[in-house]
Protein backbone atom coordinates (compact mmCIF):
# COMPACT_ATOMS: atom_id res chain seq x y z
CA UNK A 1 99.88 -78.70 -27.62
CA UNK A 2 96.94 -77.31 -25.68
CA UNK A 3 97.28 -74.34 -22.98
CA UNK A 4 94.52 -72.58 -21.12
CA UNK A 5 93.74 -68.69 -20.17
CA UNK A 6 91.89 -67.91 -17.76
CA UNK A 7 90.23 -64.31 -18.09
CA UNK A 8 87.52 -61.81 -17.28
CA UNK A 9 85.99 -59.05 -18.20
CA UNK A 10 82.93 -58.24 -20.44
CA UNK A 11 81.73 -60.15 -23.83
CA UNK A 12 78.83 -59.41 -26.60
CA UNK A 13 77.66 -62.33 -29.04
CA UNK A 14 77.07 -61.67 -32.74
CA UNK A 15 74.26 -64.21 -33.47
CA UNK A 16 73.97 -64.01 -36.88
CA UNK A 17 77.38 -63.53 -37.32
CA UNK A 18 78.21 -66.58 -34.91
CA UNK A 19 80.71 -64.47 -32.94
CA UNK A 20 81.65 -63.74 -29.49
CA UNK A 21 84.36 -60.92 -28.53
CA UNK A 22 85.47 -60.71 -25.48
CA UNK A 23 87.07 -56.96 -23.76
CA UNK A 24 89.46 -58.81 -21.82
CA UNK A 25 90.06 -56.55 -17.86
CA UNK A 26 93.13 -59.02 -17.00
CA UNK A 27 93.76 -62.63 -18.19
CA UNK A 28 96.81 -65.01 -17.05
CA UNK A 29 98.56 -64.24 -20.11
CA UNK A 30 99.14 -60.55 -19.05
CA UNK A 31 99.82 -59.78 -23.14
CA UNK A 32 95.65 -60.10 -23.30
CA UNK A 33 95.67 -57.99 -20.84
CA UNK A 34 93.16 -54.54 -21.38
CA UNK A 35 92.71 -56.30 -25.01
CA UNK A 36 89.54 -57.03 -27.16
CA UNK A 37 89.30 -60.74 -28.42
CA UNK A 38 87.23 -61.63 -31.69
CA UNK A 39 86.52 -65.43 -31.44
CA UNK A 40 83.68 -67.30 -33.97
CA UNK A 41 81.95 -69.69 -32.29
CA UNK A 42 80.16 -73.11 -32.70
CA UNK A 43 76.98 -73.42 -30.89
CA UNK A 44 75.76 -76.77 -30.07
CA UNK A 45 73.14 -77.97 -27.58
CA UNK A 46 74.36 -76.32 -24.71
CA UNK A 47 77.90 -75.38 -25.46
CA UNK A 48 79.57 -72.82 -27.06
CA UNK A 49 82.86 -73.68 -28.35
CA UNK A 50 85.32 -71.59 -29.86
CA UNK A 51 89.55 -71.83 -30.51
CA UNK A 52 92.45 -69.50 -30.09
CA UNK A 53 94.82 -69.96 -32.77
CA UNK A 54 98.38 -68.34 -30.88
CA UNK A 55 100.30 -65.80 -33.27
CA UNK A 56 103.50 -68.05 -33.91
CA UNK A 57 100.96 -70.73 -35.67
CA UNK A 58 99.37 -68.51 -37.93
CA UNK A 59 103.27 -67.13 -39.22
CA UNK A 60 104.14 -70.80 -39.55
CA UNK A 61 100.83 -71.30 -41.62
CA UNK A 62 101.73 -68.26 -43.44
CA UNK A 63 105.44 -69.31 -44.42
């Protein structure tokens, strides 16, 4: 299952690194809310692309 978030707020890119992090002002899920968001990204052509594993995935992964 797929969900968006919208957000704003202010990002820096990590070339080398190939990561983005975003310092998140408000977002639709309010829990992101006056957060900081470390996403690596894949850069192709024109678009960057990047996924946001949710919280209960990872424990599942974990178990």
């Amino acid at each position: 299952m797929q969900e968006s978030n919208a957000h704003y707020g202010k990002y820096r890119v990590n070339e080398t690194a190939k990561i983005i992090t975003f310092k998140i002002d408000h977002a639709t899920f309010t829990n992101w809310d006056s957060t900081e968001q470390v996403r690596h990204y894949i850069y192709t052509g024109n678009e960057i692309k990047y996924v946001v594993v949710s919280a209960h995935r990872l424990l599942i992964k974990m178990a």
